[in-house]
N, C-alpha and C. Protein backbone atom coordinates (compact mmCIF):
# COMPACT_ATOMS: atom_id res chain seq x y z
N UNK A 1 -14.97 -20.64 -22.67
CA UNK A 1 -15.67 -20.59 -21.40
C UNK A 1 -15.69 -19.14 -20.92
N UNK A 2 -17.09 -18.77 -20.51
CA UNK A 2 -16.93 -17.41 -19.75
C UNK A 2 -16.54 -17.15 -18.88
N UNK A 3 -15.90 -16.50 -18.02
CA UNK A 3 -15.36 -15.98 -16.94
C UNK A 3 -16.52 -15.36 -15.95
N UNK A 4 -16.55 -16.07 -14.92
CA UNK A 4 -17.85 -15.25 -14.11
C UNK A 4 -17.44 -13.89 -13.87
N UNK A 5 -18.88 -13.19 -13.50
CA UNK A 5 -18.85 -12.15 -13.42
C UNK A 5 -18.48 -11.72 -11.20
N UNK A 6 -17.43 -10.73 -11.61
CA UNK A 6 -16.89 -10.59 -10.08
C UNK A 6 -17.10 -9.75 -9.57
N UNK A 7 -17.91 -9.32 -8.75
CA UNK A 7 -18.26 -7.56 -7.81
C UNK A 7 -17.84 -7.88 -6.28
N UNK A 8 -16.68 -7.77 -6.37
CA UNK A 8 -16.53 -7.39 -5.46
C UNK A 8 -16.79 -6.11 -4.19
N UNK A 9 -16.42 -5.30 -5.14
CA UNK A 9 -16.23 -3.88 -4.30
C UNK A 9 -17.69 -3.10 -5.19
N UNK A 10 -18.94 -2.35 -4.35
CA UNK A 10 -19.44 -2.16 -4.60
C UNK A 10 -19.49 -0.30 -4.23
N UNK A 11 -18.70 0.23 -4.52
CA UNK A 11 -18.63 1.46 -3.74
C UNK A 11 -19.16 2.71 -3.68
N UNK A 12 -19.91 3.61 -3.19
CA UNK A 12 -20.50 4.77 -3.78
C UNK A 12 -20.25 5.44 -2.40
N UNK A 13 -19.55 6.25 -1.91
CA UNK A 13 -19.04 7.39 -0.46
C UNK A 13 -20.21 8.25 -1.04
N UNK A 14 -20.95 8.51 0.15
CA UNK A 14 -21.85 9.67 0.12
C UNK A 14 -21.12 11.21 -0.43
N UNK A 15 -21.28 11.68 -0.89
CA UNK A 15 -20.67 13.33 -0.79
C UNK A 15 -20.19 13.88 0.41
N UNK A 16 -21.26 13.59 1.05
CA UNK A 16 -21.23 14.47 2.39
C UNK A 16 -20.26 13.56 3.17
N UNK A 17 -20.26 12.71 3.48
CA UNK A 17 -18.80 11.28 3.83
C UNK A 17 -17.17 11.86 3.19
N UNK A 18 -17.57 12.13 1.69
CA UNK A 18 -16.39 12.39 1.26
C UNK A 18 -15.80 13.77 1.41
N UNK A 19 -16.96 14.90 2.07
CA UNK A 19 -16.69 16.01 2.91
C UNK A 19 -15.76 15.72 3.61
N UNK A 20 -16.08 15.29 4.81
CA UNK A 20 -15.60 14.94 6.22
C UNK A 20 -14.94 14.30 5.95
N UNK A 21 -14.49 12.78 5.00
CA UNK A 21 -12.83 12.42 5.16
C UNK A 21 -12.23 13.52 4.96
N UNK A 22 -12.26 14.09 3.86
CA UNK A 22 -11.14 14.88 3.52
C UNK A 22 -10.76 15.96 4.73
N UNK A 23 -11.78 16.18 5.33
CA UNK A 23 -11.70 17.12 6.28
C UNK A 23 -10.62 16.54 7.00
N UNK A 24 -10.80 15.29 7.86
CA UNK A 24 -10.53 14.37 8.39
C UNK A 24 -9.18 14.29 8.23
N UNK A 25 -8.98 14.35 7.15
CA UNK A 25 -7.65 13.86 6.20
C UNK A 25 -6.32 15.27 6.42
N UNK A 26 -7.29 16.28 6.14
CA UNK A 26 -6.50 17.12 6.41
C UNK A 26 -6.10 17.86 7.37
N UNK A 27 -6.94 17.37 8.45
CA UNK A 27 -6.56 17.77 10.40
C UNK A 27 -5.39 16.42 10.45
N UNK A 28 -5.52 15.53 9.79
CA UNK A 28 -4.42 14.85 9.94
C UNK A 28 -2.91 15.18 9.69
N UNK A 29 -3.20 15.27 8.22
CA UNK A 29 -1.73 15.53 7.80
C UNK A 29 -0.94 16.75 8.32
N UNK A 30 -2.21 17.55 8.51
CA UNK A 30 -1.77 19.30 9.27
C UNK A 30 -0.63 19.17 10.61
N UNK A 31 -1.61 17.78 11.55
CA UNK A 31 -1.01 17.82 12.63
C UNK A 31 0.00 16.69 13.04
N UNK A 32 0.12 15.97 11.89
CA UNK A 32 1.28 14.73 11.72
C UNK A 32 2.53 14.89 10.60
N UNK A 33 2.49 15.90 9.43
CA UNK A 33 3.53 16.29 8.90
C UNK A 33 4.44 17.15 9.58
N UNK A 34 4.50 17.86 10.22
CA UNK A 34 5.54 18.37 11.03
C UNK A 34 6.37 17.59 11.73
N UNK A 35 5.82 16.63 12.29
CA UNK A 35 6.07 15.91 13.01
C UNK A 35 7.24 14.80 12.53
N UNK A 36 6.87 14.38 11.07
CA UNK A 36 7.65 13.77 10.60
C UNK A 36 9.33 13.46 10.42
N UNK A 37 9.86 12.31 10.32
CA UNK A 37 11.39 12.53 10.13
C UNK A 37 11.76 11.91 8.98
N UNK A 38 12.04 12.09 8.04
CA UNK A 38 12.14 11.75 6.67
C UNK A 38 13.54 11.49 6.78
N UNK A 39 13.50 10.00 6.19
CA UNK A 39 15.13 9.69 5.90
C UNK A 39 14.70 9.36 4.44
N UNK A 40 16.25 9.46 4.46
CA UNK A 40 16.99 8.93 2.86
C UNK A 40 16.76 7.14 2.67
N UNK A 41 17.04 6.97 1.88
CA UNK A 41 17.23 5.77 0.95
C UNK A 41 18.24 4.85 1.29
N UNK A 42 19.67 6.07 1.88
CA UNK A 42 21.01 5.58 2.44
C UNK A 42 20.92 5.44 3.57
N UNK A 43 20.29 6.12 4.43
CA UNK A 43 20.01 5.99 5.57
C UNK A 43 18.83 4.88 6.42
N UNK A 44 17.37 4.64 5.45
CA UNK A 44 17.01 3.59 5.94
C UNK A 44 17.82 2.42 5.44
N UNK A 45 18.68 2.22 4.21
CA UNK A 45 19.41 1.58 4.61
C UNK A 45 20.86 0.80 5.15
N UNK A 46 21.30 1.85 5.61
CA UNK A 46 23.07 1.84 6.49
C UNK A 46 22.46 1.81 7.65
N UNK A 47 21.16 2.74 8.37
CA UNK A 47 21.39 2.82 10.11
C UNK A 47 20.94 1.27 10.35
N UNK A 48 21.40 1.00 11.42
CA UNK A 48 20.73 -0.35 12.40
C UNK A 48 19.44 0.22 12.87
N UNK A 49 18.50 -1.03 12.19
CA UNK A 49 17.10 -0.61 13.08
C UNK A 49 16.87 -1.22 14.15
N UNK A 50 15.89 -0.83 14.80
CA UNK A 50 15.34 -1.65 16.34
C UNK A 50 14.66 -3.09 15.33
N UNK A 51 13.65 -2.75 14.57
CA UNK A 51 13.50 -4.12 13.96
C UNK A 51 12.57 -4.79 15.21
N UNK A 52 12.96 -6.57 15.19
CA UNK A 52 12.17 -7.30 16.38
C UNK A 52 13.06 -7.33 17.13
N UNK A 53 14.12 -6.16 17.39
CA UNK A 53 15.05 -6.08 18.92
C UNK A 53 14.54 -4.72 20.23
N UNK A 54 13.12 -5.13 20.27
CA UNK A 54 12.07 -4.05 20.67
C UNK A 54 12.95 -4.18 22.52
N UNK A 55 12.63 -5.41 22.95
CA UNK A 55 13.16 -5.62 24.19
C UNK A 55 14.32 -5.95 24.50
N UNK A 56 15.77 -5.93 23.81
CA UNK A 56 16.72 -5.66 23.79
C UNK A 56 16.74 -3.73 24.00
N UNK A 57 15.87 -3.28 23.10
CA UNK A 57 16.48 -2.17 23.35
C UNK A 57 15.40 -1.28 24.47
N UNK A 58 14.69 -2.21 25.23
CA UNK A 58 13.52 -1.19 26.21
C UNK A 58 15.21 -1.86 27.46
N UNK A 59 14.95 -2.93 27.65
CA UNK A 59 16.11 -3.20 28.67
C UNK A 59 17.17 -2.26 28.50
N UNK A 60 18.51 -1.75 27.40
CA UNK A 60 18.82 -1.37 27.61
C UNK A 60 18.65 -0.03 28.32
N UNK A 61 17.76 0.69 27.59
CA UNK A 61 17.00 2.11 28.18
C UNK A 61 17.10 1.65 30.16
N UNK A 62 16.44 1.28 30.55
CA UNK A 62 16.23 0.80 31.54
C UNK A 62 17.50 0.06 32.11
N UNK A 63 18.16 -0.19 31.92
CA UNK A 63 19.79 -0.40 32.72
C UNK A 63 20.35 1.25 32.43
N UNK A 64 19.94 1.94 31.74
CA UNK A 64 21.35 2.79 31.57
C UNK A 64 20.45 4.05 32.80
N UNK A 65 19.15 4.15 32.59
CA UNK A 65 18.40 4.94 33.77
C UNK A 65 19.02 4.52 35.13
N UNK A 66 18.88 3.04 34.98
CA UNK A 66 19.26 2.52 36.96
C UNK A 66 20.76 2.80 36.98
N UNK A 67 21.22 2.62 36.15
CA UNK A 67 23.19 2.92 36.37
C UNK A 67 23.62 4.04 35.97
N UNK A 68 22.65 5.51 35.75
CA UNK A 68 22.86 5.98 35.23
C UNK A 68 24.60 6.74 35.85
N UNK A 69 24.93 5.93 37.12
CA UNK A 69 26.24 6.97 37.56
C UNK A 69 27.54 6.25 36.94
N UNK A 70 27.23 5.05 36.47
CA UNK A 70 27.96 4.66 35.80
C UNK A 70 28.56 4.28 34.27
N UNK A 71 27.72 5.17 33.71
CA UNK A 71 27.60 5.41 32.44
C UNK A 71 28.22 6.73 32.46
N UNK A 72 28.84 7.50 30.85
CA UNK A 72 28.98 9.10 30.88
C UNK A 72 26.91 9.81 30.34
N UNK A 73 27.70 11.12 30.96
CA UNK A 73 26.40 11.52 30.27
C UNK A 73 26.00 11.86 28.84
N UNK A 74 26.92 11.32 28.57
CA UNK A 74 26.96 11.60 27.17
C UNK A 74 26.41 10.66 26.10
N UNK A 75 26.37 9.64 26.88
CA UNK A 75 25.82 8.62 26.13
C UNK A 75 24.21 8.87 25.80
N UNK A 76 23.39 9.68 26.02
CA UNK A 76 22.30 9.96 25.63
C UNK A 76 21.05 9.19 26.06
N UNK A 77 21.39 9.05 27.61
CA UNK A 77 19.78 8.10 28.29
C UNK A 77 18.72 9.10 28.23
N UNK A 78 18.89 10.79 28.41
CA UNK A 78 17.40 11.06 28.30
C UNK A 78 17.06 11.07 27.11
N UNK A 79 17.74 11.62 26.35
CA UNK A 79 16.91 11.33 24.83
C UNK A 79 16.58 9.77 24.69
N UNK A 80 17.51 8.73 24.57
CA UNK A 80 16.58 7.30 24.53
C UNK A 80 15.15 7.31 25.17
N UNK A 81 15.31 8.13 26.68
CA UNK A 81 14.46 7.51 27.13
C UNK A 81 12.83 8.53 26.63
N UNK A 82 13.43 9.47 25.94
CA UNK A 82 12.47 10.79 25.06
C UNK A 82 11.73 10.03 24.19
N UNK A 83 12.74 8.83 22.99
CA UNK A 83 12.59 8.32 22.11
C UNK A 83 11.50 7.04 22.39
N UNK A 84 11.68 6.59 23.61
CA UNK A 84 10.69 5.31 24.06
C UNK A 84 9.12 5.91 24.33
N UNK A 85 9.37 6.83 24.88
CA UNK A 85 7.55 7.78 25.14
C UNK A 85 6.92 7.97 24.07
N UNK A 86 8.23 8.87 22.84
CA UNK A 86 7.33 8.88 21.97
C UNK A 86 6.83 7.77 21.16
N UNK A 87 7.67 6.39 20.98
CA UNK A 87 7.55 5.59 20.42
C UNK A 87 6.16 4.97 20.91
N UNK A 88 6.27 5.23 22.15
CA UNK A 88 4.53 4.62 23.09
C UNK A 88 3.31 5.27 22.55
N UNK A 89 3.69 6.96 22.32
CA UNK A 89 2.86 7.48 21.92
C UNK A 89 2.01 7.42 20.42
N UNK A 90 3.22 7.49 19.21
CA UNK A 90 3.06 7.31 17.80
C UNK A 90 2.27 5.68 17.21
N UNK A 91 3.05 4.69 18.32
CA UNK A 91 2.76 3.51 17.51
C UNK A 91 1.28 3.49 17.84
N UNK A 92 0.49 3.46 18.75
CA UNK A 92 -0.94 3.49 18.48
C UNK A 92 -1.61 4.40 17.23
N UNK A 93 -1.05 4.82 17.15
CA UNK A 93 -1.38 6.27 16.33
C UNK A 93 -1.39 5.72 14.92
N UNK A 94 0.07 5.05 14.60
CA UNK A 94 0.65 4.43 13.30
C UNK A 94 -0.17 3.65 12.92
N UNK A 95 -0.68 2.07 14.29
CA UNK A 95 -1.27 1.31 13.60
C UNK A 95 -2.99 1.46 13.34
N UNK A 96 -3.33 2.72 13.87
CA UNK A 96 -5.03 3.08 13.34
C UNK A 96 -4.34 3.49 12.07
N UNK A 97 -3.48 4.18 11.27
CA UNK A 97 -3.62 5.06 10.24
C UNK A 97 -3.15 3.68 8.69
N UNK A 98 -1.94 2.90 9.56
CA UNK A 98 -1.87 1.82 8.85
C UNK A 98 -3.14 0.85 8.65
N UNK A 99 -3.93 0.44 9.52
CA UNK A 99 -5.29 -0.04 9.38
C UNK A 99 -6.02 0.38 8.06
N UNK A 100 -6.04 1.32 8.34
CA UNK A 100 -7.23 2.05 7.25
C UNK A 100 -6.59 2.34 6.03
N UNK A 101 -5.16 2.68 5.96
CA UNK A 101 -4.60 2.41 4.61
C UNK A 101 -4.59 1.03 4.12
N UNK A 102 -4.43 -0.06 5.09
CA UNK A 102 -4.65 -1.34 4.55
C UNK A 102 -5.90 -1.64 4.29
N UNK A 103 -7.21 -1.02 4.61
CA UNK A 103 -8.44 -0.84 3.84
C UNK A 103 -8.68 -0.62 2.94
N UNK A 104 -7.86 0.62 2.53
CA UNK A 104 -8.27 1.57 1.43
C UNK A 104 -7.36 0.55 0.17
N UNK A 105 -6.24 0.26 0.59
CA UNK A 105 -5.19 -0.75 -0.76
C UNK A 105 -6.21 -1.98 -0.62
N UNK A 106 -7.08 -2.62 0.46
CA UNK A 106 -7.83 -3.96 -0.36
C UNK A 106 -8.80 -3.52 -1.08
N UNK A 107 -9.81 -2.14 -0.65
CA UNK A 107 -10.47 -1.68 -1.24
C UNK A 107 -9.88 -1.17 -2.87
N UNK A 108 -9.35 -0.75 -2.84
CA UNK A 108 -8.65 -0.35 -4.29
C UNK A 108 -8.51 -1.55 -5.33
N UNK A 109 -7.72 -2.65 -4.50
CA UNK A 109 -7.65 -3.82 -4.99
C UNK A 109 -8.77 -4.22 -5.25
N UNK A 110 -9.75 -4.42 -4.94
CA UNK A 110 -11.07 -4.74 -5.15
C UNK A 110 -11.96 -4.47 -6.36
N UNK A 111 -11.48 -3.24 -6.43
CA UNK A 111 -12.67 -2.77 -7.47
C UNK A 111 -11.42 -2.58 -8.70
N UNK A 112 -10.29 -2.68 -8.68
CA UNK A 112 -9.59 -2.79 -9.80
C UNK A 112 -9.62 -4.71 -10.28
N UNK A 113 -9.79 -5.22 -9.31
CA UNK A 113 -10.26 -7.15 -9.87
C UNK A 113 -11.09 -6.98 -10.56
N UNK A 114 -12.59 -5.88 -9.76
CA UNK A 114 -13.84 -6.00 -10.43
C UNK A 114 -13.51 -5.80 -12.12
N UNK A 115 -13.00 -4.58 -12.43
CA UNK A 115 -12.44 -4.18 -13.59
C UNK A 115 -11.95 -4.81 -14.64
N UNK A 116 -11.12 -5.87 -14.10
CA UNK A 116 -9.83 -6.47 -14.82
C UNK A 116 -10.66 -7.49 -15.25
N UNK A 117 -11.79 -8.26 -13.76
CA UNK A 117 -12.36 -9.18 -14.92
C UNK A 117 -13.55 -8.80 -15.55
N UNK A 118 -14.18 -7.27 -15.86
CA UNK A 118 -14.90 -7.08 -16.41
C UNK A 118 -14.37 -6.72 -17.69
N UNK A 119 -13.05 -6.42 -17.81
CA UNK A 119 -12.45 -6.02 -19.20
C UNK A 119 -12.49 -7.45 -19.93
N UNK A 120 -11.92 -8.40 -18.97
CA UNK A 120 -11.36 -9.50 -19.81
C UNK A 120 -12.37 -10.53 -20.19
N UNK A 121 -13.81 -10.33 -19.94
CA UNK A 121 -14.84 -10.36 -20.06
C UNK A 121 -15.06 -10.21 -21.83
N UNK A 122 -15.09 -8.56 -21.67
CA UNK A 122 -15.33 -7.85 -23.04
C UNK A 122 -14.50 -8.15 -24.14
N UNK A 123 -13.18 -8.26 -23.42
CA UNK A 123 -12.33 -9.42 -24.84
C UNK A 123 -12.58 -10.00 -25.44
N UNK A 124 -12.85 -11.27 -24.24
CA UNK A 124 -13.35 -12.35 -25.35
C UNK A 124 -14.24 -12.67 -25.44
N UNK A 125 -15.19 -11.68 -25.32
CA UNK A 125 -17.02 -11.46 -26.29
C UNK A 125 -16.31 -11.06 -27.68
N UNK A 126 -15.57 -10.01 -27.32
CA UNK A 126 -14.78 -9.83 -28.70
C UNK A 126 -14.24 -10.34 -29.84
N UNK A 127 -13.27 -11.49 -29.06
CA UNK A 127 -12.50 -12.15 -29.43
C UNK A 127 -13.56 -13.52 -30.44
N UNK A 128 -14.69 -13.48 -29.81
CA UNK A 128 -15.54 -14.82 -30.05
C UNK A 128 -16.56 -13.82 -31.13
N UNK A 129 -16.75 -12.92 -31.46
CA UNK A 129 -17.88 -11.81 -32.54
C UNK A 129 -17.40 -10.82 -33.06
N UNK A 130 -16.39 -10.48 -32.94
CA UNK A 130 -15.98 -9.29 -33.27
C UNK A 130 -16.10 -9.39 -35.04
N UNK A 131 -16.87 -8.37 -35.55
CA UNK A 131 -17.11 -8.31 -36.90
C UNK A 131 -15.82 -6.89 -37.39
N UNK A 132 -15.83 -6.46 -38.97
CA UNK A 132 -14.85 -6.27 -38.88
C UNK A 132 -14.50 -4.89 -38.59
N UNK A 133 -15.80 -4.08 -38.14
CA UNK A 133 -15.81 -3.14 -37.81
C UNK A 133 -15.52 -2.83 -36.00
N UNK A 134 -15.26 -3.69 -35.24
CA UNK A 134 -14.64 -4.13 -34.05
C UNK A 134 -13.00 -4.69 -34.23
N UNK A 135 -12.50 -4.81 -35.30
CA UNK A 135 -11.24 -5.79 -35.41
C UNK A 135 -9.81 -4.24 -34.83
N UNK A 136 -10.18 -3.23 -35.24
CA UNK A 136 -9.19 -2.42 -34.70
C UNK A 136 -9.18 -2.36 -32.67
N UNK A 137 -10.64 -2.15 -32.41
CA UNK A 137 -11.09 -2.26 -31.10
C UNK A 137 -10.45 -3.36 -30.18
N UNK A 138 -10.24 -4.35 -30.80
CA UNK A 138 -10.23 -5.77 -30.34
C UNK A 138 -8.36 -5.82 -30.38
N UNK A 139 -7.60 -5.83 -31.09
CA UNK A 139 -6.62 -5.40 -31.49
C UNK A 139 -5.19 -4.38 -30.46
N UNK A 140 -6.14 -3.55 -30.40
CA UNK A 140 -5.92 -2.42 -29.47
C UNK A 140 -5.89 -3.18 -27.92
N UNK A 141 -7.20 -3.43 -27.74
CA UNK A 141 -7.59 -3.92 -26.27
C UNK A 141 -5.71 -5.49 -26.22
N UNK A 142 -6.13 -6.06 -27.49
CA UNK A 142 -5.09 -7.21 -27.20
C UNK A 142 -3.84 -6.63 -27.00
N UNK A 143 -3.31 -5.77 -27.72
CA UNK A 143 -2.28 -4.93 -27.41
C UNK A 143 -1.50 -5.22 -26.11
N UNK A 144 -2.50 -4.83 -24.71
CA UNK A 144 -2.25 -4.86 -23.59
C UNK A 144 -2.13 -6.46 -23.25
N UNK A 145 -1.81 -7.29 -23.76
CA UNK A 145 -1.49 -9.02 -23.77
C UNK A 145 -0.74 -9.13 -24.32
N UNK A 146 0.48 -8.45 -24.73
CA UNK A 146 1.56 -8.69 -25.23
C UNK A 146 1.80 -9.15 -26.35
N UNK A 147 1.15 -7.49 -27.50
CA UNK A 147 1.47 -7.88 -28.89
C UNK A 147 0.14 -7.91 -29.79
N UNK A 148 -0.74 -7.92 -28.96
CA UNK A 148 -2.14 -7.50 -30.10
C UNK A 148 -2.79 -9.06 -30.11
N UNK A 149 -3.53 -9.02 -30.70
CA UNK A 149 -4.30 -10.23 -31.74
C UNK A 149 -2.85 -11.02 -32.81
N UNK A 150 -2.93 -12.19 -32.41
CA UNK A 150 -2.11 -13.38 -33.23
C UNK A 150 -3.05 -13.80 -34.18
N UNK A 151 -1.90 -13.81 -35.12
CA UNK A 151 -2.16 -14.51 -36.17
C UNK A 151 -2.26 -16.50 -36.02
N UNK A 152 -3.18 -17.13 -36.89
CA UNK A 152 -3.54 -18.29 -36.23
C UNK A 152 -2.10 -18.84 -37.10
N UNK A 153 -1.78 -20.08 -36.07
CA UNK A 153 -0.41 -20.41 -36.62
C UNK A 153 -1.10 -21.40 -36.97
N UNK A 154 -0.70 -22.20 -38.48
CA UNK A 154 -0.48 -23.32 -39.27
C UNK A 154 0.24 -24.24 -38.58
N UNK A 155 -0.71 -25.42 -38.28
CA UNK A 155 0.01 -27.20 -37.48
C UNK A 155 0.79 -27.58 -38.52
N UNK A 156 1.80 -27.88 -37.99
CA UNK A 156 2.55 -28.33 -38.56
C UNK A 156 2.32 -29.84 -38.60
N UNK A 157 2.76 -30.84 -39.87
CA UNK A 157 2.59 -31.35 -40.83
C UNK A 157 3.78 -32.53 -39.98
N UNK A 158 4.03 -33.61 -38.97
CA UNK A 158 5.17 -34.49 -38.81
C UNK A 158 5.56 -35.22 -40.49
């Protein structure tokens, strides 16, 4: 049976489009890599994150501002409360840039399906004509299926 044919992703970016992302791309990173705080491996995973304890930790911010005479100062309410602005500020920011990366990975995904079932397509046209001047071609391609072209096994005989 043939495998229909799948187009998904039909894509061609103008030139002049692929100008201006990049442009785009690179007023970005210019003015958001600095910015960055790069942790470790050990560190995203030993620190405690906020996680879904978003309003556990806006309340605390906000008790330690109103009490602040009863707290030391050391405990660090203006920076928390540094850390909540910017957090107001970035996450809009995060989820346009996450958006469009989650575009670009379905898009990617897309036209690599188109691919996969246009290869596996050509297989087994292969697989079903291949004369013997195709048998290395065919072979090769099976390769990537773990092991090439099988040999036909002999039924066994109860």
């Amino acid at each position: 049976m043939a495998l229909p044919i799948i187009n998904l992703a039909d894509l061609d970016i103008p030139s002049a489009d692929l100008t201006q992302i990049e442009a785009a791309l690179l007023v970005l990173e210019t003015k958001l890599k600095p910015h960055f705080v790069p942790l470790t491996a050990q560190q995203r995973s030993n620190f405690t994150k906020m996680g879904t304890r978003e309003q556990l930790v806006r309340q605390a911010v906000t008790a330690a501002q109103q009490n602040s005479g009863d707290l030391p100062t050391s405990i660090g309410t203006a920076a928390a409360v540094a850390d909540v602005v910017a957090l107001d500020k970035y996450r809009p920011l995060f989820a346009r840039v996450q958006a469009l990366a989650e575009g670009c990975d379905d898009t990617e995904m897309a036209i690599g399906i188109d691919l996969m079932n246009f290869s596996l397509r050509v297989y087994g046209q292969l697989k079903l004509s291949a004369s013997d001047s195709l048998k290395g071609l065919l072979e090769s391609l099976g390769s990537f299926f773990g092991g090439g072209r099988r040999a036909a096994t002999p039924a066994s005989t109860p």
